[in-house]
PDB file of N, CA and C in Angstrom:
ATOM      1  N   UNK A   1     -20.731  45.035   6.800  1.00  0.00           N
ATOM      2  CA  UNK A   1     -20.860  43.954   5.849  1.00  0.00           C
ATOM      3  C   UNK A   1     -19.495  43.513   5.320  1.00  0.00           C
ATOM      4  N   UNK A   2     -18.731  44.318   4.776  1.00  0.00           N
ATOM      5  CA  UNK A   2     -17.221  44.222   4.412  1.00  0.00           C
ATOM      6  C   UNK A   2     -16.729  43.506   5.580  1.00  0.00           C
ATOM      7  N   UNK A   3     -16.553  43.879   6.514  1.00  0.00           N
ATOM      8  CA  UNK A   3     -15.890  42.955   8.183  1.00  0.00           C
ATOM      9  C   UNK A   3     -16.294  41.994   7.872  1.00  0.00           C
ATOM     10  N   UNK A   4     -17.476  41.640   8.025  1.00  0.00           N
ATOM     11  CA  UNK A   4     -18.166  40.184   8.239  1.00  0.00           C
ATOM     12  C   UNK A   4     -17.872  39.283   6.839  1.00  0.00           C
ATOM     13  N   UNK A   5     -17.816  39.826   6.131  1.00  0.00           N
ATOM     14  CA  UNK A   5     -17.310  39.223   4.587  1.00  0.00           C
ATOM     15  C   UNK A   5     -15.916  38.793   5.139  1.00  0.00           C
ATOM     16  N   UNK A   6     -14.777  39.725   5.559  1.00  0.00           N
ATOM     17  CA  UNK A   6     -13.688  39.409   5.564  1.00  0.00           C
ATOM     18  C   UNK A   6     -13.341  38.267   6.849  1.00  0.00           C
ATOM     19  N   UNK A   7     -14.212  38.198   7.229  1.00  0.00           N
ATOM     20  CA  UNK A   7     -14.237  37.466   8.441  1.00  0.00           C
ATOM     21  C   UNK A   7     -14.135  36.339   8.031  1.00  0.00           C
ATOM     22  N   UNK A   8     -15.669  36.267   7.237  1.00  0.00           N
ATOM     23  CA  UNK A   8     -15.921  34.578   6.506  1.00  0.00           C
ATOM     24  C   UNK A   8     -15.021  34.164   6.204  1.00  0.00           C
ATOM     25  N   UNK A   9     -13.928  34.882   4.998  1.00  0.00           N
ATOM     26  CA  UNK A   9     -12.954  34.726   3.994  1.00  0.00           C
ATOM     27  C   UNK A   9     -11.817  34.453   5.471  1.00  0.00           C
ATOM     28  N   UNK A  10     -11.517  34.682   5.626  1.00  0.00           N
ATOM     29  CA  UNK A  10     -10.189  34.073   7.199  1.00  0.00           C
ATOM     30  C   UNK A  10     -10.481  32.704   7.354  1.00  0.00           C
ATOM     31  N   UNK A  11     -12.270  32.981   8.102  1.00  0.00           N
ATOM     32  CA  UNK A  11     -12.372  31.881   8.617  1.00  0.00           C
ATOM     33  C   UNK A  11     -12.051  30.062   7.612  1.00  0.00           C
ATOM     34  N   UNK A  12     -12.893  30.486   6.006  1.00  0.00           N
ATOM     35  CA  UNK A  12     -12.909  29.722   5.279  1.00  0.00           C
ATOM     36  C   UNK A  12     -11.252  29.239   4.880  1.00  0.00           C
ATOM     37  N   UNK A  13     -10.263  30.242   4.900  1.00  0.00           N
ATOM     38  CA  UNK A  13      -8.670  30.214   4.832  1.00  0.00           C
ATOM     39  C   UNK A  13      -8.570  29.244   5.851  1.00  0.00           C
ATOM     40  N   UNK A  14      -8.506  29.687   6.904  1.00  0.00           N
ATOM     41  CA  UNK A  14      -8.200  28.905   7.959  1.00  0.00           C
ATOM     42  C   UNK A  14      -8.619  27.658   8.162  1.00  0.00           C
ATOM     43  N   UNK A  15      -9.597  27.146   7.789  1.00  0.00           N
ATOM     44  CA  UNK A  15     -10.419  25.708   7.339  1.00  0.00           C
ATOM     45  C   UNK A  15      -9.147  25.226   6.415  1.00  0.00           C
ATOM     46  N   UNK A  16      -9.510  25.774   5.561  1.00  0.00           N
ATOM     47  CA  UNK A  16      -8.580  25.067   3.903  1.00  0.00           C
ATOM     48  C   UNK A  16      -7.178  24.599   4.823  1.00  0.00           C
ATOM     49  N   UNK A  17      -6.480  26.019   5.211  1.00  0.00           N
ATOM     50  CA  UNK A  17      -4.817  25.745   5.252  1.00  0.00           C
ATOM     51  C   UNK A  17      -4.902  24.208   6.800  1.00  0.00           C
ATOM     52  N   UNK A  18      -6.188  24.306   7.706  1.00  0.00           N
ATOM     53  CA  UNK A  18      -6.135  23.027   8.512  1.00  0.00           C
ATOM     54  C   UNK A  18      -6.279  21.825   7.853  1.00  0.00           C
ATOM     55  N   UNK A  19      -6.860  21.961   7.205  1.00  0.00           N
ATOM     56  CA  UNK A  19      -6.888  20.731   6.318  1.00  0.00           C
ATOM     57  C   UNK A  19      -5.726  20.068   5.440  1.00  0.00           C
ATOM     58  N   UNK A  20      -5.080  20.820   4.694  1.00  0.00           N
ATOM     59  CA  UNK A  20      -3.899  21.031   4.297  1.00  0.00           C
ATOM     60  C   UNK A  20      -3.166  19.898   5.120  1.00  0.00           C
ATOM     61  N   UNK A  21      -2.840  20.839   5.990  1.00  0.00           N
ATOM     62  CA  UNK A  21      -1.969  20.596   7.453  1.00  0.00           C
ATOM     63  C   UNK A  21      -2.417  18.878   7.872  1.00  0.00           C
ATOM     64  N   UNK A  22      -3.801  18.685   8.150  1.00  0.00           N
ATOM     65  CA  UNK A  22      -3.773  17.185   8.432  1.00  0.00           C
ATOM     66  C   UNK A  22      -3.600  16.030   7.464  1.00  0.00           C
ATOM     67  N   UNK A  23      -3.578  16.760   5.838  1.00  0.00           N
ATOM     68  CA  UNK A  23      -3.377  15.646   4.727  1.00  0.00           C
ATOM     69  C   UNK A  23      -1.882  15.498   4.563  1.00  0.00           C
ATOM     70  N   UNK A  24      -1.375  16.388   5.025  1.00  0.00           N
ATOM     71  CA  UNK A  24       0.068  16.355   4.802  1.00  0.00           C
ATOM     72  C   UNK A  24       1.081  15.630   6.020  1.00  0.00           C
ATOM     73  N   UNK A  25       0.178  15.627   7.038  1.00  0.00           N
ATOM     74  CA  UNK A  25       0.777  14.760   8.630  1.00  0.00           C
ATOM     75  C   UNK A  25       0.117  13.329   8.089  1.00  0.00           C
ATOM     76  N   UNK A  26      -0.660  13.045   7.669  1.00  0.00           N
ATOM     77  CA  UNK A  26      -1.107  11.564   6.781  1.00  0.00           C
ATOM     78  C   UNK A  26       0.156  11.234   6.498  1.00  0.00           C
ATOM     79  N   UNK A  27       0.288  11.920   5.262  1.00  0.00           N
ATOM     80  CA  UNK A  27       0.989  11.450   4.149  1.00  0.00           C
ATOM     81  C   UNK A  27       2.055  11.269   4.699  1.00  0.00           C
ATOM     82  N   UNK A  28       2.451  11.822   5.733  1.00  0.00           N
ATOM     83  CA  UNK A  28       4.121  11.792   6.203  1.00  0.00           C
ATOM     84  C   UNK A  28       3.926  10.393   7.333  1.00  0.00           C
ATOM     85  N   UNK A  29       3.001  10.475   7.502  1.00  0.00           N
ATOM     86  CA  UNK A  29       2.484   9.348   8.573  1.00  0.00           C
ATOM     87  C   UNK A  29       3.061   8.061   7.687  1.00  0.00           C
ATOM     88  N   UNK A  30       2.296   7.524   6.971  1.00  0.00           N
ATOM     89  CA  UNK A  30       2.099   6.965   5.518  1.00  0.00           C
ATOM     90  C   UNK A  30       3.249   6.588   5.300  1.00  0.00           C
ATOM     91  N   UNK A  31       4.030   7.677   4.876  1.00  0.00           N
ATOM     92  CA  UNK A  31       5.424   8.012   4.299  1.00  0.00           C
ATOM     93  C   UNK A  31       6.167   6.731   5.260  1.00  0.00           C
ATOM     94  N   UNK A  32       6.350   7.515   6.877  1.00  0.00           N
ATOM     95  CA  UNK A  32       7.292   6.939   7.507  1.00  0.00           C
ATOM     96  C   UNK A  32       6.871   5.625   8.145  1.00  0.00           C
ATOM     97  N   UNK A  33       5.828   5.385   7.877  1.00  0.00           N
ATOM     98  CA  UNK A  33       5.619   3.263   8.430  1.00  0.00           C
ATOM     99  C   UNK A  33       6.549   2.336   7.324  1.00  0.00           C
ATOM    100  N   UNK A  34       5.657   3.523   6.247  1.00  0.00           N
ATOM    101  CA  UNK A  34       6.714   2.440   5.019  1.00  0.00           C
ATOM    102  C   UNK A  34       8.163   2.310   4.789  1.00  0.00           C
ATOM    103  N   UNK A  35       8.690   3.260   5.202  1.00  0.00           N
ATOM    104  CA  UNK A  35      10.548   3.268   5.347  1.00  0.00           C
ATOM    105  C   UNK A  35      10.587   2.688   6.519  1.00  0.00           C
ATOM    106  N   UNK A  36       9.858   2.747   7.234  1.00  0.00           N
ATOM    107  CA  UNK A  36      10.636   2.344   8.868  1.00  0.00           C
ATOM    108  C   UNK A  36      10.084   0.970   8.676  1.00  0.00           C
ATOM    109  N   UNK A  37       9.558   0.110   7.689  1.00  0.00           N
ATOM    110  CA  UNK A  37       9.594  -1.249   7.517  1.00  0.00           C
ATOM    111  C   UNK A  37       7.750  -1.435   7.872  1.00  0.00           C
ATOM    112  N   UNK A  38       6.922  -0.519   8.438  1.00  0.00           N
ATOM    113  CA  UNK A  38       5.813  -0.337   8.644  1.00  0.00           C
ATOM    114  C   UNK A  38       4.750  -1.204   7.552  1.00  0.00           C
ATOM    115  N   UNK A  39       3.586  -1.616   7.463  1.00  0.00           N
ATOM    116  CA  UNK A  39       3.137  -2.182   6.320  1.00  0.00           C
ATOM    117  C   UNK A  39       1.948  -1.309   6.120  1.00  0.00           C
ATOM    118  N   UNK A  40       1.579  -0.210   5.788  1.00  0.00           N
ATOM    119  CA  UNK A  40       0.187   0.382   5.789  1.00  0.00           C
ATOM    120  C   UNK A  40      -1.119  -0.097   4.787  1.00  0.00           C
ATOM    121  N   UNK A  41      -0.735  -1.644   4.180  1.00  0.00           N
ATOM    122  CA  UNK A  41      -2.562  -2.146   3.864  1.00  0.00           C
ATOM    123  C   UNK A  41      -2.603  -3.271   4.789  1.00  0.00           C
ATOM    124  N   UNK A  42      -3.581  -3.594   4.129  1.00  0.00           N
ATOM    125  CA  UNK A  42      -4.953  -4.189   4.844  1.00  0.00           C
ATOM    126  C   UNK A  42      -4.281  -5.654   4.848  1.00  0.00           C
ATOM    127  N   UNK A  43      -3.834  -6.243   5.798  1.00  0.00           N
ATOM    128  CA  UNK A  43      -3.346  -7.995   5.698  1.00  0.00           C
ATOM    129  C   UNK A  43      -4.301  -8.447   5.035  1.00  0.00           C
ATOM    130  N   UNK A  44      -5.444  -8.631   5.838  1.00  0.00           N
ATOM    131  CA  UNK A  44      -6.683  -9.664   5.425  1.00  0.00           C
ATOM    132  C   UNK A  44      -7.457  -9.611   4.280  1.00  0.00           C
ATOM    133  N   UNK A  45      -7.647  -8.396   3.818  1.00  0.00           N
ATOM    134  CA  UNK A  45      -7.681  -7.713   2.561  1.00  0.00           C
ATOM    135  C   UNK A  45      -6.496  -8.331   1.553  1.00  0.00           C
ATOM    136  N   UNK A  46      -5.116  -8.483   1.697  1.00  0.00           N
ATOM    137  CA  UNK A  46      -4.240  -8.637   0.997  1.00  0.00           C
ATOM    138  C   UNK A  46      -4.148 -10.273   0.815  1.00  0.00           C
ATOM    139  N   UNK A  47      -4.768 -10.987   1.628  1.00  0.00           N
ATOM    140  CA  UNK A  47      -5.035 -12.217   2.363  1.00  0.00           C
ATOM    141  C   UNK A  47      -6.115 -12.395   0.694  1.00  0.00           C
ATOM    142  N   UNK A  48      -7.119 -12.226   1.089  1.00  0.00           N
ATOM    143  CA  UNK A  48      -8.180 -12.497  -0.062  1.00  0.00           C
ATOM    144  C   UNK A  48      -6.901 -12.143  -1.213  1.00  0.00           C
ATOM    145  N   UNK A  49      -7.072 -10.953  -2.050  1.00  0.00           N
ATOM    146  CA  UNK A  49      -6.261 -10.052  -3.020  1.00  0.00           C
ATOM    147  C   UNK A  49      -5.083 -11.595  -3.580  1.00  0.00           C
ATOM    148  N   UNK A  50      -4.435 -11.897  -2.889  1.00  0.00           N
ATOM    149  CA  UNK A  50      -3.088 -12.766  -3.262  1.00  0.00           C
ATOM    150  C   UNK A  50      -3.947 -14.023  -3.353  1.00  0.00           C
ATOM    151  N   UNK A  51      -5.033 -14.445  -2.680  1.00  0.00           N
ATOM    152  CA  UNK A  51      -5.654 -15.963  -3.589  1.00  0.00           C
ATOM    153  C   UNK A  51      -6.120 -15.728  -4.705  1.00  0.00           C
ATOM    154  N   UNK A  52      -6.745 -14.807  -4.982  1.00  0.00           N
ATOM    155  CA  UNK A  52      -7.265 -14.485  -5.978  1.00  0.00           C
ATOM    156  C   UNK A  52      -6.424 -14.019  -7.473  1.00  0.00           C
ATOM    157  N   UNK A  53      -5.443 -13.920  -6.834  1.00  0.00           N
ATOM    158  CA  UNK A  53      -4.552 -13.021  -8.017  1.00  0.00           C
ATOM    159  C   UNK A  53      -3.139 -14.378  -8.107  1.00  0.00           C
ATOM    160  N   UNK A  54      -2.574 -14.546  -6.614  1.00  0.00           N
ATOM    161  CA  UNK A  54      -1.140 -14.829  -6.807  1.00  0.00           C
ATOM    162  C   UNK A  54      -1.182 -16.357  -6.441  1.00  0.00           C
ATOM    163  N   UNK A  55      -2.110 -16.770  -6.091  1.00  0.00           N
ATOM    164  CA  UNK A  55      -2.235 -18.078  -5.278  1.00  0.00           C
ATOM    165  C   UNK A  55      -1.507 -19.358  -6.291  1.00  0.00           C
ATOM    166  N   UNK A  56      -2.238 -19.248  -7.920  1.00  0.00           N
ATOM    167  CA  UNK A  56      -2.416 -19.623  -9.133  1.00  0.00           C
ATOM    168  C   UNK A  56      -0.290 -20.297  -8.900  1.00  0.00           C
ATOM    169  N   UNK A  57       0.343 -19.350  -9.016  1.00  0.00           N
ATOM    170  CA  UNK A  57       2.061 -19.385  -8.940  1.00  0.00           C
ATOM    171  C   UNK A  57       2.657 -19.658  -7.413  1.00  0.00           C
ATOM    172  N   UNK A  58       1.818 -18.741  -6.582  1.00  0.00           N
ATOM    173  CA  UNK A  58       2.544 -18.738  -5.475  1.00  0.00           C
ATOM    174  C   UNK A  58       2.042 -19.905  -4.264  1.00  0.00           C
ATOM    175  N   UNK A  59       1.130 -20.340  -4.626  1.00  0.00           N
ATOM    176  CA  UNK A  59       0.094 -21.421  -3.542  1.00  0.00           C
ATOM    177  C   UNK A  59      -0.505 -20.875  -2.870  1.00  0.00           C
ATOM    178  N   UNK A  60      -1.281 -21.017  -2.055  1.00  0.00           N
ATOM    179  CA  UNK A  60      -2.897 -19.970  -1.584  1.00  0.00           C
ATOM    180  C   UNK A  60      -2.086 -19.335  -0.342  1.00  0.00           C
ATOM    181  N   UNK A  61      -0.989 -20.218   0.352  1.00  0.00           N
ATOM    182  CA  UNK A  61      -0.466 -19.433   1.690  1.00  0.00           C
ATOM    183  C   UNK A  61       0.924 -18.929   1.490  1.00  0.00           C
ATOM    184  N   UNK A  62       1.381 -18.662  -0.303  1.00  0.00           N
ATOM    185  CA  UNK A  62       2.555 -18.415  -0.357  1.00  0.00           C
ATOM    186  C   UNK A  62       4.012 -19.289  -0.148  1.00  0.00           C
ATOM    187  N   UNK A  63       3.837 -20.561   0.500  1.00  0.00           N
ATOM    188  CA  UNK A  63       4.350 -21.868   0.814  1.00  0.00           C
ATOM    189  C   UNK A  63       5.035 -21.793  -0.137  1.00  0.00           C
ATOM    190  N   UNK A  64       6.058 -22.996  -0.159  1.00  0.00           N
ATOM    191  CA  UNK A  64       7.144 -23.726  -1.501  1.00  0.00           C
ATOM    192  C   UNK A  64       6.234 -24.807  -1.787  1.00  0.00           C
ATOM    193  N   UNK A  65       6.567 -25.033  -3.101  1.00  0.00           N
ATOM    194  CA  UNK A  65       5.465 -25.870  -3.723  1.00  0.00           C
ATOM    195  C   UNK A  65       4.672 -25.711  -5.320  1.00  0.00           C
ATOM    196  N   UNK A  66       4.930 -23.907  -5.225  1.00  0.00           N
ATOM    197  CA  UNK A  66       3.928 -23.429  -6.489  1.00  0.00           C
ATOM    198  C   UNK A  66       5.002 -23.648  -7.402  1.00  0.00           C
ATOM    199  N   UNK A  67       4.629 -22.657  -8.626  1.00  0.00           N
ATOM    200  CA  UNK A  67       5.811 -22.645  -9.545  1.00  0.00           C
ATOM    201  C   UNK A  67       6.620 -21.530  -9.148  1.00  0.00           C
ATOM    202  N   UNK A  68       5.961 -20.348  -8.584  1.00  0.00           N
ATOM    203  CA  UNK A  68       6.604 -19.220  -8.511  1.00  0.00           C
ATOM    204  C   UNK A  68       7.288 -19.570  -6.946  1.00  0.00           C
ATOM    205  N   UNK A  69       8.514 -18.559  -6.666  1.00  0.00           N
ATOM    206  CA  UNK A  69       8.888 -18.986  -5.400  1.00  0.00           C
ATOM    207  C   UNK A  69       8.078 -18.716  -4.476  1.00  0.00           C
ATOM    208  N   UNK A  70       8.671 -19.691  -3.067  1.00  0.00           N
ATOM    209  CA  UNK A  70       8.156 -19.612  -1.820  1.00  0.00           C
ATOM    210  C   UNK A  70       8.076 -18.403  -1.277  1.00  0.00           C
ATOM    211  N   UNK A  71       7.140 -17.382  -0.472  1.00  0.00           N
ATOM    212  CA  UNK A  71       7.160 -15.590  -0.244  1.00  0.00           C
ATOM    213  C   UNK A  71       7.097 -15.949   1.312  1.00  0.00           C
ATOM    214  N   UNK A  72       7.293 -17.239   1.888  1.00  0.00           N
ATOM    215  CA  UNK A  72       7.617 -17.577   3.285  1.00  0.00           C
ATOM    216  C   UNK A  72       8.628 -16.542   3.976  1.00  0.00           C
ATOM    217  N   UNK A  73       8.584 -15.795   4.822  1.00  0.00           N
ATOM    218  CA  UNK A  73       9.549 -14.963   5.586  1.00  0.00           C
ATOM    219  C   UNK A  73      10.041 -13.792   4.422  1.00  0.00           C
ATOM    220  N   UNK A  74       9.161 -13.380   3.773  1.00  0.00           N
ATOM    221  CA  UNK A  74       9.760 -12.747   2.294  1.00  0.00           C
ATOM    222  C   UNK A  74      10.218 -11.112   3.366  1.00  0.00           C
ATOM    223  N   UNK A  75      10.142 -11.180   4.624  1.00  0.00           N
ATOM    224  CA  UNK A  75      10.331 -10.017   5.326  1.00  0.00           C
ATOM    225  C   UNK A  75      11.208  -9.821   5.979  1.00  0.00           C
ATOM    226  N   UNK A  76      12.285 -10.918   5.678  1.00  0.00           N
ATOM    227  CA  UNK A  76      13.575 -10.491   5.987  1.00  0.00           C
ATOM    228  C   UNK A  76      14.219 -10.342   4.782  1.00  0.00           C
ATOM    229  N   UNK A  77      13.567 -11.015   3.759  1.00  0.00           N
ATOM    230  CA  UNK A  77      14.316 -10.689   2.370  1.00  0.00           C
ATOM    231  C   UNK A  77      14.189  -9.400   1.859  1.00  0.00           C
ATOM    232  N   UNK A  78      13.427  -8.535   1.995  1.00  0.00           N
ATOM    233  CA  UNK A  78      12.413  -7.614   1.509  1.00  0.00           C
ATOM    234  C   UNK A  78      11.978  -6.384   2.060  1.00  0.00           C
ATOM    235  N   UNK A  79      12.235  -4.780   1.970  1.00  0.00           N
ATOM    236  CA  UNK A  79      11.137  -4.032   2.800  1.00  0.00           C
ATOM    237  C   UNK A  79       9.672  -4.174   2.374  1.00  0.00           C
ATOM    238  N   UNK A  80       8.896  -3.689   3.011  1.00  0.00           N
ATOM    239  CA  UNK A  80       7.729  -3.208   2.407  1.00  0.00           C
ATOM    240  C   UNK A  80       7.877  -2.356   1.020  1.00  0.00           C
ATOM    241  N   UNK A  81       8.381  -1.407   1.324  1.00  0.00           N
ATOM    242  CA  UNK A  81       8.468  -0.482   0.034  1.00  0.00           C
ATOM    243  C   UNK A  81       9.270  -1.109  -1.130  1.00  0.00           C
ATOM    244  N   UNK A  82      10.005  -2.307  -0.751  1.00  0.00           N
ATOM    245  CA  UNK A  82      10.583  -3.241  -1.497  1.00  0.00           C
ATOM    246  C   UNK A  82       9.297  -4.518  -2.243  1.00  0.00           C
ATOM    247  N   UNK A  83       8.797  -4.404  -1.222  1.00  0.00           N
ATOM    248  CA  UNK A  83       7.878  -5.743  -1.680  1.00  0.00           C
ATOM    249  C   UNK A  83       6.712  -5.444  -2.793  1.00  0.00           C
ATOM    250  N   UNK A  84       6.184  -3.590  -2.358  1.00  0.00           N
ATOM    251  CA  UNK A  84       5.373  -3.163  -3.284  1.00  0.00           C
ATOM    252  C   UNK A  84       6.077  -3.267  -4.753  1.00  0.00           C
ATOM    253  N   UNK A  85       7.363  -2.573  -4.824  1.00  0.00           N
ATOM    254  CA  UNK A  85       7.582  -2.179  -5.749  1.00  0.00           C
ATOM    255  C   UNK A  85       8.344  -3.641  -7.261  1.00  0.00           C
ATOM    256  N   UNK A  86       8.098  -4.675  -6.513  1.00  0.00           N
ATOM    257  CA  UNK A  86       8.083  -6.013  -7.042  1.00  0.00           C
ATOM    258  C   UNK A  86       6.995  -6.538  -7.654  1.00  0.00           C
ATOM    259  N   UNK A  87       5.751  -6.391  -6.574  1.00  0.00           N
ATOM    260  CA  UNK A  87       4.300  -6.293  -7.599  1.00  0.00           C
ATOM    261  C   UNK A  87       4.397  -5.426  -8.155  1.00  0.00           C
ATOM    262  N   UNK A  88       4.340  -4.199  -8.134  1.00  0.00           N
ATOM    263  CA  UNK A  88       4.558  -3.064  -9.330  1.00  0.00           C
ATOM    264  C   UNK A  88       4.819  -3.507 -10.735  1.00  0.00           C
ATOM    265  N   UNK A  89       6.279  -3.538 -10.475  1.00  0.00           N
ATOM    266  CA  UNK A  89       7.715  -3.721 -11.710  1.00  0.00           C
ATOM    267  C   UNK A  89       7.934  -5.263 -11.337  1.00  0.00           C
ATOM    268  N   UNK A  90       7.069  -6.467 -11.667  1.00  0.00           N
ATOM    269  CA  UNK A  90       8.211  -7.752 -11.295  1.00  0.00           C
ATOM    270  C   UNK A  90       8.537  -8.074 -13.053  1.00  0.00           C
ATOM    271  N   UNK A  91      10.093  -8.741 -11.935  1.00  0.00           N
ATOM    272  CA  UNK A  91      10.950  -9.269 -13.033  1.00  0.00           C
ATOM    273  C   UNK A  91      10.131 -10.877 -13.753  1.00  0.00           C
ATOM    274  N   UNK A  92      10.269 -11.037 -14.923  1.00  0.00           N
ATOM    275  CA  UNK A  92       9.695 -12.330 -15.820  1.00  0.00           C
ATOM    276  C   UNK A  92      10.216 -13.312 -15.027  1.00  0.00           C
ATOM    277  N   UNK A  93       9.670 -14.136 -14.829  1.00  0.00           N
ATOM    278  CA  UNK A  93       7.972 -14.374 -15.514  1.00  0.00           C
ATOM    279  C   UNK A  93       6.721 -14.065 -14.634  1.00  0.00           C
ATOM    280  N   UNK A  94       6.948 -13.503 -13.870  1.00  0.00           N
ATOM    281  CA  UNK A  94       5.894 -12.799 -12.898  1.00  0.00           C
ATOM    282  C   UNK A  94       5.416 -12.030 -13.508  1.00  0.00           C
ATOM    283  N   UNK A  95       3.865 -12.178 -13.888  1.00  0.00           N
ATOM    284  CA  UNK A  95       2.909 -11.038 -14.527  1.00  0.00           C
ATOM    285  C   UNK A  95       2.555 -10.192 -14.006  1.00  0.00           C
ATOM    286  N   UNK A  96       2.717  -9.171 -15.250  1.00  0.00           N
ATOM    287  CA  UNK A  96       2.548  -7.616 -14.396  1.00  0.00           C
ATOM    288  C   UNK A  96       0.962  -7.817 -13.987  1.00  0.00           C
ATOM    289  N   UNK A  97       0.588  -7.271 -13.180  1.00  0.00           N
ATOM    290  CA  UNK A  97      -0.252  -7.421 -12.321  1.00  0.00           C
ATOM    291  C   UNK A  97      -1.184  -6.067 -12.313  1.00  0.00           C
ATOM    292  N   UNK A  98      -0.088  -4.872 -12.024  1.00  0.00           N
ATOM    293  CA  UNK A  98      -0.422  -3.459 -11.571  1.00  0.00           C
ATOM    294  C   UNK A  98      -0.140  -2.810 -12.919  1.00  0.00           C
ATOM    295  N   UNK A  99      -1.104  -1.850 -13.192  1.00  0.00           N
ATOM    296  CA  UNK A  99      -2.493  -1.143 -12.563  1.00  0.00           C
ATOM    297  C   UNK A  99      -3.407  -1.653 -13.170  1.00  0.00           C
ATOM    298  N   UNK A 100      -3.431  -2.998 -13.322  1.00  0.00           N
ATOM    299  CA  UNK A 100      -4.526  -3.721 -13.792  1.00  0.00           C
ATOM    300  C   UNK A 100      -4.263  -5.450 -14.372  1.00  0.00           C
ATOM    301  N   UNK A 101      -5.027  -6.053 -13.478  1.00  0.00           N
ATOM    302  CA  UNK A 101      -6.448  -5.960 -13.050  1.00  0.00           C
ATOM    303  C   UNK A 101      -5.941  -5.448 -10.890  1.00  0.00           C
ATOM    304  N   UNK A 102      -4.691  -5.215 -10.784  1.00  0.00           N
ATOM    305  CA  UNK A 102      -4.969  -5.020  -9.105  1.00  0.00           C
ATOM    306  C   UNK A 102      -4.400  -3.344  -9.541  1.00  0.00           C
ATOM    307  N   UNK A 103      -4.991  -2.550  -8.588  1.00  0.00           N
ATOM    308  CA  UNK A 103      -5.242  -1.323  -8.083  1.00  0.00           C
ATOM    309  C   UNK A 103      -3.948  -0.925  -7.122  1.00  0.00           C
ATOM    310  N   UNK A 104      -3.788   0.173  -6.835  1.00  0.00           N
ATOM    311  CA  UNK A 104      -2.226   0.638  -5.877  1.00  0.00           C
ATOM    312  C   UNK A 104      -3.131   0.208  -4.847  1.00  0.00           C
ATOM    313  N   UNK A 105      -4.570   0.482  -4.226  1.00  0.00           N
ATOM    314  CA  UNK A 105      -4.946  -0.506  -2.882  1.00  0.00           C
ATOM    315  C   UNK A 105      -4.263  -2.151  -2.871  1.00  0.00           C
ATOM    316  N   UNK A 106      -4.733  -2.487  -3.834  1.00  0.00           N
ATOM    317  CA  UNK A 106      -4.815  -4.144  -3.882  1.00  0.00           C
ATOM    318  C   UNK A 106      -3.059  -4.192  -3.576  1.00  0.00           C
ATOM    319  N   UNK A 107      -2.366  -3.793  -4.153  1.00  0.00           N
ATOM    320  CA  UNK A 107      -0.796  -3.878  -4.084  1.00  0.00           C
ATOM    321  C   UNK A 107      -0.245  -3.625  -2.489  1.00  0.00           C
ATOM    322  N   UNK A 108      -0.407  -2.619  -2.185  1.00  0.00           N
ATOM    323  CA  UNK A 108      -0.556  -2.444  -0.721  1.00  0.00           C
ATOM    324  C   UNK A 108      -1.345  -3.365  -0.428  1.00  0.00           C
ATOM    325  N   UNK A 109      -2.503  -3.649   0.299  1.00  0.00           N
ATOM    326  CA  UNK A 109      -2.270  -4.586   0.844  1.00  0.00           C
ATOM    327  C   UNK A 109      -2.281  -6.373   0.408  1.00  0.00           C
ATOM    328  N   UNK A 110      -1.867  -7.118  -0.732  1.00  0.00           N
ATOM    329  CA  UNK A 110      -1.143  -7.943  -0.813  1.00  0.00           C
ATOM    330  C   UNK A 110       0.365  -7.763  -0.651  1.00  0.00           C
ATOM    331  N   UNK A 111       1.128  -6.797  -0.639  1.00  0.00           N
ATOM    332  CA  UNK A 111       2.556  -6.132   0.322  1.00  0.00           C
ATOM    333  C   UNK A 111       2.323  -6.476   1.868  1.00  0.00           C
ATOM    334  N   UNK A 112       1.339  -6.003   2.160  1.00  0.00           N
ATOM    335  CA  UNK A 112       1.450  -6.138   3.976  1.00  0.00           C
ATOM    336  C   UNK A 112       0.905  -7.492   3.938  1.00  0.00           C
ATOM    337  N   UNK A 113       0.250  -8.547   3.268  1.00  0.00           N
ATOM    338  CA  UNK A 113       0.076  -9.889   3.737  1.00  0.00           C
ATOM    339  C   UNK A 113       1.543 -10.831   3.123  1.00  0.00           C
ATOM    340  N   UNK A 114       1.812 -10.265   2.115  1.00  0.00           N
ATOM    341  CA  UNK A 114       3.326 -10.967   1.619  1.00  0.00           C
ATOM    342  C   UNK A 114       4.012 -10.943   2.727  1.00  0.00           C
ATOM    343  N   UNK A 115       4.495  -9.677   3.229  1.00  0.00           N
ATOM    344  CA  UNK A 115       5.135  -9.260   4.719  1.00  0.00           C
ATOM    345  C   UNK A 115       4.626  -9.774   5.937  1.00  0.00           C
ATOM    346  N   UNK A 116       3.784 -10.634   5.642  1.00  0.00           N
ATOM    347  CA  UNK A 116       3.143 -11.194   7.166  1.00  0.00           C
ATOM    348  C   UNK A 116       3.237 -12.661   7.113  1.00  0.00           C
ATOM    349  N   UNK A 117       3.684 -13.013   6.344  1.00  0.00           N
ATOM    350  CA  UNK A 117       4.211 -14.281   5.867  1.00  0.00           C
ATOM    351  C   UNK A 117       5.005 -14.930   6.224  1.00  0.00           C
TER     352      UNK A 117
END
């Protein structure tokens, strides 16, 4: 009974520490799209997200025209991890946005549709 107990207890270890192991190859996954210029949300998702939120300043396709500037080619201006961190923290008169009413999803991906721009 003790064996078979200790058995379980390995086996259940060994579960946990695999798991571990694949949240942490994510995250590094994750990690390195976004430095290497990678966009990890959702365009089309970010597509809706920015009419709804940024369209109002920026015009529904981001174009010159709104009040806020043109986000046309904003991907040579810009990394990704650059572009998030602008919705994040933007400078006035750009309303803060994040963490409410948009979500770190919604930010990501209006980042990867800004970047697709």
């Amino acid at each position: 009974m003790a064996g078979r107990m200790h058995a379980l207890l390995v086996a259940a270890f060994a579960v946990l520490i695999a798991g571990c192991a694949q949240h942490a190859a994510q995250t590094a996954a994750s990690a390195t799209a976004a430095t290497a210029g990678g966009t990890p949300g959702d365009v089309a998702r970010g597509a809706d997200v920015f009419r709804a939120n940024c369209a109002v300043c920026h015009t529904a396709t981001g174009a010159a025209g709104g009040v806020g500037p043109s986000l046309e080619h904003e991907k040579q201006r810009k990394s990704y991890a650059q572009t998030v961190a602008r919705i994040e923290e933007p400078d006035p008169p750009m309303p803060k946005l994040y963490p409410a009413p948009l979500s770190q999803k919604d930010v990501a991906d209006v980042a990867a549709y800004v970047q697709s721009l």
